[in-house]
Protein backbone atom coordinates (compact mmCIF):
# COMPACT_ATOMS: atom_id res chain seq x y z
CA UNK A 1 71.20 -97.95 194.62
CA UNK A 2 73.57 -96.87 198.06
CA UNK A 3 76.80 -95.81 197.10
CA UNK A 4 79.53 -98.08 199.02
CA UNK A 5 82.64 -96.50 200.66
CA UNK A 6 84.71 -99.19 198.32
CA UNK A 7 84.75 -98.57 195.15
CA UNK A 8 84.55 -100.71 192.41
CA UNK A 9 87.46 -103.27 192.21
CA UNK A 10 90.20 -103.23 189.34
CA UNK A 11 90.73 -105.56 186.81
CA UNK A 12 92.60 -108.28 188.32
CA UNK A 13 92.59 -110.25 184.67
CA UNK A 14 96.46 -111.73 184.44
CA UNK A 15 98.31 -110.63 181.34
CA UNK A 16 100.59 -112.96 179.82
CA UNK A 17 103.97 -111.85 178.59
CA UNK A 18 106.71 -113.22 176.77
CA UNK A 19 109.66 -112.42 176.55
CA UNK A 20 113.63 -113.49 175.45
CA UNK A 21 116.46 -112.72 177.90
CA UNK A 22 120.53 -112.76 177.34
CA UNK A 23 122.00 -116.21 178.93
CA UNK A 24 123.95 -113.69 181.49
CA UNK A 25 120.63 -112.29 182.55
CA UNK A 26 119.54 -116.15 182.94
CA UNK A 27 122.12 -116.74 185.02
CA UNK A 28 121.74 -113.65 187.20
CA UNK A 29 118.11 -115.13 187.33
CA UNK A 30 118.87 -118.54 188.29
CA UNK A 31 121.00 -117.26 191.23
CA UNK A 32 118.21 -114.60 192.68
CA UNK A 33 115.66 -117.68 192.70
CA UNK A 34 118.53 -119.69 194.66
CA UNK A 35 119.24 -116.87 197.21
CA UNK A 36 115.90 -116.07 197.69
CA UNK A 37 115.31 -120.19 198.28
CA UNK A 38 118.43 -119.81 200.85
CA UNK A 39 116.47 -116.32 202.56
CA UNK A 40 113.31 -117.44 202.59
CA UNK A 41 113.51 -121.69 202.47
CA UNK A 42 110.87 -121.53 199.41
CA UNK A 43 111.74 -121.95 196.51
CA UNK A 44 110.25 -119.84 193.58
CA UNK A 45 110.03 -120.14 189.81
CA UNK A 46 111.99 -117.50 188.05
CA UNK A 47 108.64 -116.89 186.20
CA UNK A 48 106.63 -116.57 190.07
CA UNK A 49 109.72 -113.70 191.20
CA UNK A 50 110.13 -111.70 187.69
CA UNK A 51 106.86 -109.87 188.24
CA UNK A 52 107.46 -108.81 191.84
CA UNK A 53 111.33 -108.02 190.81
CA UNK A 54 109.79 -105.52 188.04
CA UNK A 55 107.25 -104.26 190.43
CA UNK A 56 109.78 -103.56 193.16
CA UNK A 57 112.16 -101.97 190.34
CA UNK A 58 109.66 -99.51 189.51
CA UNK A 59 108.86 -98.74 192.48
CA UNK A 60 111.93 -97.50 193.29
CA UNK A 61 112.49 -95.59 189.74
CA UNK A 62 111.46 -91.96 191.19
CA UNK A 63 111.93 -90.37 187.79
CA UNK A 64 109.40 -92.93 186.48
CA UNK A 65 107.11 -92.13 189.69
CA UNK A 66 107.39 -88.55 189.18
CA UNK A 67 107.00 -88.99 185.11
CA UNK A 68 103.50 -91.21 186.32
CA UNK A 69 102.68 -88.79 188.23
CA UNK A 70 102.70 -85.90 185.99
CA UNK A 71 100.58 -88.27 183.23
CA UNK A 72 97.89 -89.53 185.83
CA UNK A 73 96.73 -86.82 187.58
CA UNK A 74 94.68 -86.89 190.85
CA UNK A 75 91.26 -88.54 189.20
CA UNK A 76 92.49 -90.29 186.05
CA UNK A 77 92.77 -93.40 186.03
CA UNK A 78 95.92 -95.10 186.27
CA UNK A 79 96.99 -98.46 185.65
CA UNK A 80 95.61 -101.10 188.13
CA UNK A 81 98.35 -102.03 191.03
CA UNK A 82 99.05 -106.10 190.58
CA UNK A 83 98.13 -107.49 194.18
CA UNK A 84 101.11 -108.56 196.31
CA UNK A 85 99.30 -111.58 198.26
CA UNK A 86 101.69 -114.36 196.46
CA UNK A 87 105.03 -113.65 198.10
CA UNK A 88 105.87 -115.35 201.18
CA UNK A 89 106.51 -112.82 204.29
CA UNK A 90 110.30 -112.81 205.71
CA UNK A 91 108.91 -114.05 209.48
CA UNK A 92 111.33 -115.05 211.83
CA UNK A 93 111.70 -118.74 212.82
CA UNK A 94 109.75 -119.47 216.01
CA UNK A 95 113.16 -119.68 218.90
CA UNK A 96 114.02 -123.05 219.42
CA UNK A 97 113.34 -124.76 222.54
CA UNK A 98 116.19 -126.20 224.38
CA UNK A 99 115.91 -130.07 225.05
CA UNK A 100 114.56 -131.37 228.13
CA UNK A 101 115.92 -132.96 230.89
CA UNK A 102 114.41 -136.59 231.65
């Protein structure tokens, strides 16, 4: 059989999880799913953002990039990458057209 330049793809299986969450962090919740509603006029189920807020926050933990790192070496496998195709992109509004003269 040819070998392909792309490999073989990850499992993309979702993995349900969970979990219980102080009423303050509820709150703080409930008020990221309205701002991002007033940033991006769509509005998304706590449950749709959490993923992509966890994502994002480890992304941006270098001590946990560096720890990852240092466990999954170049060649071993590491654990799949969720695909970021669900969240809406932050496009500018086309301009508006002024009104026309009749």
């Amino acid at each position: 059989m040819p070998e392909l330049k792309l490999s073989k793809l990850p499992d993309r299986t979702p993995v349900k999880i969970t979990i219980t969450v102080a009423p303050d962090l509820n709150v703080a919740l409930s008020q990221y799913a309205q701002a991002y509603r007033a940033v991006y006029g769509e509005a998304e189920s706590i449950a749709e953002l959490i993923p992509y807020m966890l994502e994002a926050f480890l992304a941006g933990d270098r001590g946990f990039a560096k720890a990852r790192k240092e466990s999954f070496p170049e060649g071993a496998p590491a654990p799949p990458r969720r695909p970021r195709g669900r969240r809406p992109s932050a496009q500018p509004s086309p301009p508006s057209t002024p009104p026309q003269e009749e």
